[in-house]
C-alpha atoms as a PDB file:
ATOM      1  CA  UNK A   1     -74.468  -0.362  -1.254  1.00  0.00           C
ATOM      2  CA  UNK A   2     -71.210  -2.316  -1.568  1.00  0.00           C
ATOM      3  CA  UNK A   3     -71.909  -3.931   1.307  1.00  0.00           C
ATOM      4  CA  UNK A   4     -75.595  -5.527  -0.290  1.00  0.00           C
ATOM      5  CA  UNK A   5     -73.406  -6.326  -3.562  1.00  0.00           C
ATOM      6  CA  UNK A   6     -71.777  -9.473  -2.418  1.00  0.00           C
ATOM      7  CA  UNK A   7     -74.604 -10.997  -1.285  1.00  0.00           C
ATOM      8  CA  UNK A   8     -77.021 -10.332  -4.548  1.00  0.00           C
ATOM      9  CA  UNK A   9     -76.025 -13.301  -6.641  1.00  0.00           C
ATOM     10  CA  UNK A  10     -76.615 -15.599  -3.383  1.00  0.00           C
ATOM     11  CA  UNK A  11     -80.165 -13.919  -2.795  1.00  0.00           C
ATOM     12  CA  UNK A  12     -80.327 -14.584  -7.132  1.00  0.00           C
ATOM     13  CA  UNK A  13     -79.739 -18.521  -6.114  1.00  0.00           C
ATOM     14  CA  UNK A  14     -82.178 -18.782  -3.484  1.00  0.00           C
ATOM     15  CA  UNK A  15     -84.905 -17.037  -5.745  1.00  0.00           C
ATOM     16  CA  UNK A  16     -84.315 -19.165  -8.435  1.00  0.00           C
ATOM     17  CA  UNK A  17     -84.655 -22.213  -6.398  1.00  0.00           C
ATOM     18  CA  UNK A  18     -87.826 -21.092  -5.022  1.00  0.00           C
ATOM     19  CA  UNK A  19     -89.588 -20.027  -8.157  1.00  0.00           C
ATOM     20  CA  UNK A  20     -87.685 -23.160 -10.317  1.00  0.00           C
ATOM     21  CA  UNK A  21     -87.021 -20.337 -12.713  1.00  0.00           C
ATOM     22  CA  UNK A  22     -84.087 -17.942 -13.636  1.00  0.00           C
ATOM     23  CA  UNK A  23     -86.496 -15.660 -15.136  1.00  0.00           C
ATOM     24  CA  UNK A  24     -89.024 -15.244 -12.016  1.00  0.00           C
ATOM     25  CA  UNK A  25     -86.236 -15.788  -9.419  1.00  0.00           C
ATOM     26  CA  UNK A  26     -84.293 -12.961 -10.935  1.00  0.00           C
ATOM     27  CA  UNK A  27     -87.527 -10.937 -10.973  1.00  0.00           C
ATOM     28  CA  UNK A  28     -88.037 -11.168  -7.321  1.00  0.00           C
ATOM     29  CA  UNK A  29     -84.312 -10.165  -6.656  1.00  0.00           C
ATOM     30  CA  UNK A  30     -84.552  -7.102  -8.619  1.00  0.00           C
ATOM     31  CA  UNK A  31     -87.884  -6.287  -7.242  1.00  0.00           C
ATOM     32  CA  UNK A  32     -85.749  -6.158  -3.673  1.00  0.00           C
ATOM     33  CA  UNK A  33     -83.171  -3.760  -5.195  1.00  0.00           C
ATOM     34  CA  UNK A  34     -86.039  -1.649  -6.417  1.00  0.00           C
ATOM     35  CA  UNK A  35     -88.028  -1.655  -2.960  1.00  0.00           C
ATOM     36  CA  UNK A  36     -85.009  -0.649  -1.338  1.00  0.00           C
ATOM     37  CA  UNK A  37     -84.315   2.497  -4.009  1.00  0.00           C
ATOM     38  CA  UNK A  38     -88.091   3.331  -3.255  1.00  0.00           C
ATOM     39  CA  UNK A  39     -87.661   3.428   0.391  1.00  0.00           C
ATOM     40  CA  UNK A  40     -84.019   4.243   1.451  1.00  0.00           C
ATOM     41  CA  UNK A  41     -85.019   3.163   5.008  1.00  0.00           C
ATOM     42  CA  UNK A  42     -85.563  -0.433   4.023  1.00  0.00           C
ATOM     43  CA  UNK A  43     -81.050  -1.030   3.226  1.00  0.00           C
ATOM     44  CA  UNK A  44     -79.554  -2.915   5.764  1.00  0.00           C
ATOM     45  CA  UNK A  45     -76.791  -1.781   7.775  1.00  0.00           C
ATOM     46  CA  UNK A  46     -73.450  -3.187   7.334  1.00  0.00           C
ATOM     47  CA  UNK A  47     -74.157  -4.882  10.416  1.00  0.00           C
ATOM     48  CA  UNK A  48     -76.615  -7.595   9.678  1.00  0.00           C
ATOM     49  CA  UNK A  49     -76.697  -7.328   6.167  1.00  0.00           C
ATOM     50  CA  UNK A  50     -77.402 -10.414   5.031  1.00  0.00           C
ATOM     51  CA  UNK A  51     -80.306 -11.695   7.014  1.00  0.00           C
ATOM     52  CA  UNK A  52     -82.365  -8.139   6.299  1.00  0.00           C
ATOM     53  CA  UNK A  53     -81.712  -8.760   2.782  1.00  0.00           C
ATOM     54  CA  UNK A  54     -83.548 -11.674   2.468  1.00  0.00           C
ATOM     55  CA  UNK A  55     -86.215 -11.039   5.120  1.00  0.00           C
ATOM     56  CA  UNK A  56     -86.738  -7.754   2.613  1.00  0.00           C
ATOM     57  CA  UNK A  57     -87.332 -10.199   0.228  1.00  0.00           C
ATOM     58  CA  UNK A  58     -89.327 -13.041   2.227  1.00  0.00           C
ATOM     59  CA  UNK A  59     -91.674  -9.768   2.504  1.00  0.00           C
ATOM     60  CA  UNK A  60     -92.115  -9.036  -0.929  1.00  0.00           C
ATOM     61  CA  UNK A  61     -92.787 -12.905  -1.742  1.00  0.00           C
ATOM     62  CA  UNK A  62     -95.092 -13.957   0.545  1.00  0.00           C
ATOM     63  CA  UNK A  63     -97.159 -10.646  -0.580  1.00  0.00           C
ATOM     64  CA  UNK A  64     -97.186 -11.717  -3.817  1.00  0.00           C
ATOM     65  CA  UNK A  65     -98.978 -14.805  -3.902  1.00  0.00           C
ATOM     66  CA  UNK A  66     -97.011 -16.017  -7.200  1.00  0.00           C
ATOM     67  CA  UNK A  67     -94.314 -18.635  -6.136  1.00  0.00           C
ATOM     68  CA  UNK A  68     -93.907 -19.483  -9.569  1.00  0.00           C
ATOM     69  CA  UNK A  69     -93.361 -19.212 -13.255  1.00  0.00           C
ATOM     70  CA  UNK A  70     -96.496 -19.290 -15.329  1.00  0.00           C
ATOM     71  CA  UNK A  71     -94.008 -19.184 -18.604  1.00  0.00           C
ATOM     72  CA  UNK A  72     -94.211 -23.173 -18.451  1.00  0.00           C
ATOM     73  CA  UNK A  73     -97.658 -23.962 -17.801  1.00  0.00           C
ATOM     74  CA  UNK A  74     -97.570 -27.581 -17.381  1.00  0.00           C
ATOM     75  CA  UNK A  75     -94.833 -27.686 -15.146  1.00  0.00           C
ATOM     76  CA  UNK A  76     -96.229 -24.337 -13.144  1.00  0.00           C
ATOM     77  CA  UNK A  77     -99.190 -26.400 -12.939  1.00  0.00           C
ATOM     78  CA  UNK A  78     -97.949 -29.563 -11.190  1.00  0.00           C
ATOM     79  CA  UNK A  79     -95.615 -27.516  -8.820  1.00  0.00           C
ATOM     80  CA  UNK A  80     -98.791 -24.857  -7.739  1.00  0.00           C
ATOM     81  CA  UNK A  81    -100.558 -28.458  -7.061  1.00  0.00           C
ATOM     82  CA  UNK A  82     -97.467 -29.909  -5.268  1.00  0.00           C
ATOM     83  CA  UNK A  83     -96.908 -26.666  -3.365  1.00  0.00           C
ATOM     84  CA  UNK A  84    -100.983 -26.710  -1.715  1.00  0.00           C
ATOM     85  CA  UNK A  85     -99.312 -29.797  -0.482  1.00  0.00           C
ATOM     86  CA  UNK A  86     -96.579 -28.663   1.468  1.00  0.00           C
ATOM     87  CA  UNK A  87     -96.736 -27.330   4.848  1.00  0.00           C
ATOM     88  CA  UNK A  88     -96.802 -23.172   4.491  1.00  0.00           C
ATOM     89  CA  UNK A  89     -92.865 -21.534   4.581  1.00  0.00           C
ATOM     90  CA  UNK A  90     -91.711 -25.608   5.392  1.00  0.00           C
ATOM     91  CA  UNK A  91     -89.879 -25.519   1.717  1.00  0.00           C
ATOM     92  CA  UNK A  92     -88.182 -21.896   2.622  1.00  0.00           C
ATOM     93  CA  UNK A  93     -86.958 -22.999   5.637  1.00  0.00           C
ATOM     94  CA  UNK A  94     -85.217 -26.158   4.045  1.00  0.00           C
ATOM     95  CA  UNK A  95     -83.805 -23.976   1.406  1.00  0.00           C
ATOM     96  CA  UNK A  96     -82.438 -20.982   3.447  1.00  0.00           C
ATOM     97  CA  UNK A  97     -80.995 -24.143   6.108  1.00  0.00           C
ATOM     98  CA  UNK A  98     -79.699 -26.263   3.295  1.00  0.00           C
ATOM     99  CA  UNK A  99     -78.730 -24.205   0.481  1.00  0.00           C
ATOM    100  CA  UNK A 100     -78.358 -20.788   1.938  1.00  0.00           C
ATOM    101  CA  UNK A 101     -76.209 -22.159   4.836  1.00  0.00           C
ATOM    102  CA  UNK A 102     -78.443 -19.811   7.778  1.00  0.00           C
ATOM    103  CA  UNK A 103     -79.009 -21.234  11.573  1.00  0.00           C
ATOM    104  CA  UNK A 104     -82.769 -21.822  12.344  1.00  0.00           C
ATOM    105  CA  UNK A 105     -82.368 -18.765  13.977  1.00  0.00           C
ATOM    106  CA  UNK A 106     -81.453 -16.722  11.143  1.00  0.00           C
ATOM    107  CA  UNK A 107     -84.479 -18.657   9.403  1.00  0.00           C
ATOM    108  CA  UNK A 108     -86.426 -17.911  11.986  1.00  0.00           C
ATOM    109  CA  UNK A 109     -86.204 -14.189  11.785  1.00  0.00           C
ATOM    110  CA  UNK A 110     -86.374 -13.863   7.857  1.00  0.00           C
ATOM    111  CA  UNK A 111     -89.445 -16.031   7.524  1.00  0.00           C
ATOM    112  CA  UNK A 112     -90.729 -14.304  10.559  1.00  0.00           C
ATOM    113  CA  UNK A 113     -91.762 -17.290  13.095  1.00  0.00           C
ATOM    114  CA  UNK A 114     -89.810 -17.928  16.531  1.00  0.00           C
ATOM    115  CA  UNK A 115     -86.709 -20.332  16.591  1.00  0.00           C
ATOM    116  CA  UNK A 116     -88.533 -23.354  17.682  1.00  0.00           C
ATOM    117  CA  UNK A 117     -91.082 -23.170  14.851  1.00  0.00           C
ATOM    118  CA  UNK A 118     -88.146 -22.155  12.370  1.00  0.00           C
ATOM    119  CA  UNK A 119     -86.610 -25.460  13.226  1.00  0.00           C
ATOM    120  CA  UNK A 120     -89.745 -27.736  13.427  1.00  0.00           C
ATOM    121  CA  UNK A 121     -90.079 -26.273   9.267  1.00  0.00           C
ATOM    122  CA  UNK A 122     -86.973 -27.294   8.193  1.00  0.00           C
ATOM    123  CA  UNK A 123     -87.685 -31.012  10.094  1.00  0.00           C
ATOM    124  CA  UNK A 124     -91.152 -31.217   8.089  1.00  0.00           C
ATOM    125  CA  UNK A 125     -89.637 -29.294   4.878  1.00  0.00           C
ATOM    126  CA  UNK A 126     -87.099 -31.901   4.454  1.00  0.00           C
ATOM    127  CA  UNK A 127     -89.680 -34.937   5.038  1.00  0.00           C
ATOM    128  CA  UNK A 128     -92.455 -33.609   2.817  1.00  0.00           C
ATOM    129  CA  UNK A 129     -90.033 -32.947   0.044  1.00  0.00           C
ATOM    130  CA  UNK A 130     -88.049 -36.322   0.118  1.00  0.00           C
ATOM    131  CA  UNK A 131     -91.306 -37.797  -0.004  1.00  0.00           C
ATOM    132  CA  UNK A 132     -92.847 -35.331  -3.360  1.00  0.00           C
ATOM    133  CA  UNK A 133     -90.616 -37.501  -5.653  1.00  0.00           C
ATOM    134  CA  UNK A 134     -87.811 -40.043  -6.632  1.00  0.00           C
ATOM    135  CA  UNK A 135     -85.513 -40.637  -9.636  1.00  0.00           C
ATOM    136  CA  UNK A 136     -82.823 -41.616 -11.477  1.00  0.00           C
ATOM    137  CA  UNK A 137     -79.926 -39.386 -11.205  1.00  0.00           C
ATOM    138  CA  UNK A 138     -77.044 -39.026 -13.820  1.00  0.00           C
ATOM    139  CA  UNK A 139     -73.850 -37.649 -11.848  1.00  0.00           C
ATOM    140  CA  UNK A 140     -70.989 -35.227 -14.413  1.00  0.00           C
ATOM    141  CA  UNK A 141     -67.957 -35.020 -12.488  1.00  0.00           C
ATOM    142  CA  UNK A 142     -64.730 -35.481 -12.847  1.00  0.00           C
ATOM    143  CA  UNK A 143     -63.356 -35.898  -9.574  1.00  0.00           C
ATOM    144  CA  UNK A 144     -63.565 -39.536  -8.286  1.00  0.00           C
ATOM    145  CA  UNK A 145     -63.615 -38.760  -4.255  1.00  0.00           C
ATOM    146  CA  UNK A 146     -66.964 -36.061  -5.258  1.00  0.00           C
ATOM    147  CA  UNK A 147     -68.224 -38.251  -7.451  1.00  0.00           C
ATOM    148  CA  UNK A 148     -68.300 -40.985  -4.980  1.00  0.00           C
ATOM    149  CA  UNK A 149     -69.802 -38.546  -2.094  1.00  0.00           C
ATOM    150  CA  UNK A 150     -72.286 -37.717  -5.087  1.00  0.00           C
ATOM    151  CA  UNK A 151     -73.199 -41.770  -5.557  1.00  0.00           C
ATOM    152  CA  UNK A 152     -73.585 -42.006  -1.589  1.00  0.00           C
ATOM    153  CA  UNK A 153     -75.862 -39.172  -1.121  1.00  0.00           C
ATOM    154  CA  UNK A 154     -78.012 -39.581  -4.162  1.00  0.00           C
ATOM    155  CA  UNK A 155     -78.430 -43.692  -3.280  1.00  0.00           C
ATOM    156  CA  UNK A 156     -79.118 -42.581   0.389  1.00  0.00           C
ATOM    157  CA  UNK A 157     -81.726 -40.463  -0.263  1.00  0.00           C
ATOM    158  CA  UNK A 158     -84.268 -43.139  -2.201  1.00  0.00           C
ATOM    159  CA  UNK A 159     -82.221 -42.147  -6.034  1.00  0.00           C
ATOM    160  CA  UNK A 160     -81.335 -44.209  -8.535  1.00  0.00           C
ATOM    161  CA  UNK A 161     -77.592 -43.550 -10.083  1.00  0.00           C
ATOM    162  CA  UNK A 162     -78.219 -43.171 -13.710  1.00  0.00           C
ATOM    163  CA  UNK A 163     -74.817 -43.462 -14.405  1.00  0.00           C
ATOM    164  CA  UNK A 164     -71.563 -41.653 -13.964  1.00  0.00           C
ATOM    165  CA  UNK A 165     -69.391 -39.033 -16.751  1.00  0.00           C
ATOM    166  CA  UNK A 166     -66.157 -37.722 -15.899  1.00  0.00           C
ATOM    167  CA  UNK A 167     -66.154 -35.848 -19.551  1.00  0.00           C
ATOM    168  CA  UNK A 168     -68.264 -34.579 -22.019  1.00  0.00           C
ATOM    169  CA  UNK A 169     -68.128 -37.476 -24.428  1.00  0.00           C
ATOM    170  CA  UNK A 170     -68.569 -39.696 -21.974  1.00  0.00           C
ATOM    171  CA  UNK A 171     -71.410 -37.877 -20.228  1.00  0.00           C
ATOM    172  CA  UNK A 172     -73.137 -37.889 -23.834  1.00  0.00           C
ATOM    173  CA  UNK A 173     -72.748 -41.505 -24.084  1.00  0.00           C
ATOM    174  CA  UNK A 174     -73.987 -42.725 -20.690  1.00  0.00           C
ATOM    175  CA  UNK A 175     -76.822 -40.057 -20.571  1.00  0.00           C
ATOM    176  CA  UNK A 176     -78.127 -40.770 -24.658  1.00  0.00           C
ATOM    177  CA  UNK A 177     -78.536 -44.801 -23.130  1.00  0.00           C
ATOM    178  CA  UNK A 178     -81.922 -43.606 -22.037  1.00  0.00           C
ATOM    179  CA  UNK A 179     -82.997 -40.982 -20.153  1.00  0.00           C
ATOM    180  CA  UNK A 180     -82.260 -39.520 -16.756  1.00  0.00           C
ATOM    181  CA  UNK A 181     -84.478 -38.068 -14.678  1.00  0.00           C
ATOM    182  CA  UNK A 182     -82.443 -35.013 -13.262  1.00  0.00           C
ATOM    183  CA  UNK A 183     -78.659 -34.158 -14.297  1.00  0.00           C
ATOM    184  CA  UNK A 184     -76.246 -33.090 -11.221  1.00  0.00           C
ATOM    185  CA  UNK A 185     -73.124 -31.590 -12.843  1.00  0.00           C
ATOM    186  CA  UNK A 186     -69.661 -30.099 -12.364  1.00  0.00           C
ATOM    187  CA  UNK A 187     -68.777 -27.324 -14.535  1.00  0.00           C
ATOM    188  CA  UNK A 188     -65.366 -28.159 -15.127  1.00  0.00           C
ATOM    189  CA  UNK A 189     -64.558 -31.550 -16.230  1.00  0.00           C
ATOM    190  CA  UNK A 190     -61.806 -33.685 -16.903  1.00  0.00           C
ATOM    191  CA  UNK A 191     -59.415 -32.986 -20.328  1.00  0.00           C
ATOM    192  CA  UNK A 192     -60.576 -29.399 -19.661  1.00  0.00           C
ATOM    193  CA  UNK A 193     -64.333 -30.121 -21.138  1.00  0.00           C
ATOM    194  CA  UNK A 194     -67.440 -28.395 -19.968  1.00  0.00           C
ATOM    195  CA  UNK A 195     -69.785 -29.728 -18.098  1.00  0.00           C
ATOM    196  CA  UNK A 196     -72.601 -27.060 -19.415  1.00  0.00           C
ATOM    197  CA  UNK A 197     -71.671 -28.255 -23.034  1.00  0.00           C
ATOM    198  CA  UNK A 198     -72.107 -32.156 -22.006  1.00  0.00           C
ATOM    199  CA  UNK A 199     -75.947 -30.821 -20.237  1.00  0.00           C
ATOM    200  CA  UNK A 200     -76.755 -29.237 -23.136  1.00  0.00           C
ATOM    201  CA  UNK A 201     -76.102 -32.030 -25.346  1.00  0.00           C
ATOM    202  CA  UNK A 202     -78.110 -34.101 -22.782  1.00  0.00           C
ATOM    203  CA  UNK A 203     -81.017 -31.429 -23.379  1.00  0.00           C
ATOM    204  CA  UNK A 204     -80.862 -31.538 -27.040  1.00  0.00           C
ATOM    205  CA  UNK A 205     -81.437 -35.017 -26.874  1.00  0.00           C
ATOM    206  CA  UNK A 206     -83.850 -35.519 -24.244  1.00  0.00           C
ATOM    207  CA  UNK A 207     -85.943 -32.009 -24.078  1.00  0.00           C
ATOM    208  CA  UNK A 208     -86.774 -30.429 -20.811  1.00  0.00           C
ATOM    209  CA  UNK A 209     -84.070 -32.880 -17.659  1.00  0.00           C
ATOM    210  CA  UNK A 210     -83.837 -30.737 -14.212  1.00  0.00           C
ATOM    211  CA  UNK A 211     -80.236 -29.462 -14.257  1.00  0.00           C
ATOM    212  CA  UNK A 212     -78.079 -29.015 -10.956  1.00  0.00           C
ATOM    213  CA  UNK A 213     -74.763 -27.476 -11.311  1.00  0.00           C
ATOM    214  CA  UNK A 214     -71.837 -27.850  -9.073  1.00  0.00           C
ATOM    215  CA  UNK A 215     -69.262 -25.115  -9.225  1.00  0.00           C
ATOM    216  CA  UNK A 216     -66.238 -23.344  -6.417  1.00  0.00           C
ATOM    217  CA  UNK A 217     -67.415 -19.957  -8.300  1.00  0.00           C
ATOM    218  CA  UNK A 218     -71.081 -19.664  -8.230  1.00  0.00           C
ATOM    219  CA  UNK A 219     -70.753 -15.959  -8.871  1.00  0.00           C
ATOM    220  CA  UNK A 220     -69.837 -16.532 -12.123  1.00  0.00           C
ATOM    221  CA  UNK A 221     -73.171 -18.105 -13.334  1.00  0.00           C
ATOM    222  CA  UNK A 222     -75.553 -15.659 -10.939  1.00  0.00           C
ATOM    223  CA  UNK A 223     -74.835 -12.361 -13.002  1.00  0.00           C
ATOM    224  CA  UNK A 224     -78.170 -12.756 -14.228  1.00  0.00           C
ATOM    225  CA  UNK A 225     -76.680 -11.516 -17.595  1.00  0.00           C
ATOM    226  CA  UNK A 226     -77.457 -14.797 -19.773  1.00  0.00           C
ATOM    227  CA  UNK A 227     -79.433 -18.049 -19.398  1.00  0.00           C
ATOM    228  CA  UNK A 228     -78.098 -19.656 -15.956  1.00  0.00           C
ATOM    229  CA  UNK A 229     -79.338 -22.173 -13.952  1.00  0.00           C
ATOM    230  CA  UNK A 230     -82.074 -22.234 -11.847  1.00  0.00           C
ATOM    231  CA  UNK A 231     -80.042 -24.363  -9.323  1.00  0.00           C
ATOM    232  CA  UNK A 232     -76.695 -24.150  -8.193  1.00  0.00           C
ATOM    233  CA  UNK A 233     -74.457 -25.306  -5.666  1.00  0.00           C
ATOM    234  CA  UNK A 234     -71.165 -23.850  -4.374  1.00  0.00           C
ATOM    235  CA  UNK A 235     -68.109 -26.537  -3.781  1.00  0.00           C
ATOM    236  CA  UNK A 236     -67.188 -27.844  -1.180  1.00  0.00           C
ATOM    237  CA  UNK A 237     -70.601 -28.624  -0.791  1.00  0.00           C
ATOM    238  CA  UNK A 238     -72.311 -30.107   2.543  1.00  0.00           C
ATOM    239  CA  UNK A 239     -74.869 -33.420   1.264  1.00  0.00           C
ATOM    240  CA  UNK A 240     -77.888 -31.371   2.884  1.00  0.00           C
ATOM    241  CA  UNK A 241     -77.345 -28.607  -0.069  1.00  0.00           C
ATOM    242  CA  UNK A 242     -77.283 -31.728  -2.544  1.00  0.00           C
ATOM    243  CA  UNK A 243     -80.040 -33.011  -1.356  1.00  0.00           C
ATOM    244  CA  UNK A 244     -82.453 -30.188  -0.911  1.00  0.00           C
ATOM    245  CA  UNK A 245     -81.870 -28.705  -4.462  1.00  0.00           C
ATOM    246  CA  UNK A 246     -82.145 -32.320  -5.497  1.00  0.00           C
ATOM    247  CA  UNK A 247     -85.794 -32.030  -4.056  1.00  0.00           C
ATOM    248  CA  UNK A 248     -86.635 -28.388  -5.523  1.00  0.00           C
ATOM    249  CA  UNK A 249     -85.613 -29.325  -8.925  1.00  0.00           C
ATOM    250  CA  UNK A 250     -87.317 -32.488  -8.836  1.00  0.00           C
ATOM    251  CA  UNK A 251     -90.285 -30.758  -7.375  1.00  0.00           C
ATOM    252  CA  UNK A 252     -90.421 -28.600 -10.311  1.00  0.00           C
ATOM    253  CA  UNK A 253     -90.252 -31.380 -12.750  1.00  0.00           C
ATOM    254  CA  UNK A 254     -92.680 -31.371 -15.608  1.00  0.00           C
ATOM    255  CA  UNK A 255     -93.523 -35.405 -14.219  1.00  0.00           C
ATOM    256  CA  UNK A 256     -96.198 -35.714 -11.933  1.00  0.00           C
ATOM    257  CA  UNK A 257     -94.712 -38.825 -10.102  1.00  0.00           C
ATOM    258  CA  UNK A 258     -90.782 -40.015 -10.614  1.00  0.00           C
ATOM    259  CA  UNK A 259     -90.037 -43.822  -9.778  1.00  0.00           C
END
């Protein structure tokens, strides 16, 4: 089973995008462990592990009928309504292109469509998303080049830059000068801070903000061991990844309509 290991806090980010939840994602990764202790025949080979892995688990969500979370009713709510908008599988295909990093061939065969179809979901995944809502962003980081790249891709897309923190005080300050409408943060900061301490001041003061983190060791914060976050992305980062967790956590927002 070494060979499954390395890819279970990967499979752990994906699920947690797709639910919006750490709680519910991590469910639906264990519940793949579990079917494949039930039935021995269902592990991958070493071969192509890492495409049966998560058309195991495309299996056991799409049989479940519960996409996400009912822990937070009112935001469950508004995403169920948002979802019976979205073209069926369009939002897995965007997330296993984007985030995950597979070919729409690889999509293809864990959503279970053929190639051409796999593709035309990730073109309609990405429009119906970029279109479900808009925002103003607040960018934590400490490096000036990313940051910038950050500013580009969140102004390209239709965002509004909140403002930009390259520390923890400083983060605190900008985001406290009213209140942004998703937080996309580094881990580590500048003067050694933390960017999780600077988002949880930001939450302390302003309740329930979609968080993104940005970290070169997502495996650190995917042990599923403590709270994490629901959305993650791994550095050096490609402005598709940005962009489609930007849309997820935005879709799971507790605000009907961003402007």
């Amino acid at each position: 089973m070494d060979h499954i290991a390395t890819h279970i806090p990967y499979l752990r980010r994906y699920a947690r995008a797709l639910t919006g939840s750490q709680p519910t994602g991590d469910a639906y990764a264990a519940a793949v462990l579990e079917a494949m202790i039930a039935d021995p025949d269902t592990i991958p080979d070493q071969k192509d592990t890492r495409v049966a892995l998560y058309r195991l688990f495309h299996a056991i969500w799409q049989s479940s009928g519960a996409p996400v979370s009912d822990a937070d009713r009112g935001a469950a709510a508004q995403a169920q309504k948002r979802l019976a908008k979205l073209t069926e599988n369009s939002r897995e295909a965007v997330l296993l292109n984007a985030l995950e990093d597979f070919s729409a061939e690889d999509v293809a065969r864990i959503i279970g469509v053929e190639p051409a179809e796999a593709e035309a979901l990730i073109r309609i995944g990405q429009t119906e998303l970029a279109k479900a809502a808009r925002g103003a962003v607040m960018i934590i980081e400490d490096e000036p080049i990313i940051s910038m790249d950050l500013e580009g891709i969140v102004s390209d897309a239709g965002h509004r830059v909140f403002g930009v923190a390259q520390t923890r005080d400083e983060a605190v300050e900008i985001g406290t000068d009213g209140r942004p409408d998703l937080i996309l943060a580094d881990i580590q900061l500048a003067d050694e801070s933390s960017g999780i301490d600077a988002v949880n001041d930001l939450l302390a003061a302003h309740g329930d903000v979609p968080v993104i983190f940005i970290t070169a060791f997502p495996e650190r914060l995917l042990t599923g061991e403590r709270p994490e976050p629901a959305f993650l992305i791994t550095k050096p980062f490609r402005a598709e990844q940005v962009l489609s967790a930007i849309s997820q956590a935005m879709f799971f927002s507790s605000t009907e309509t961003l402007t």
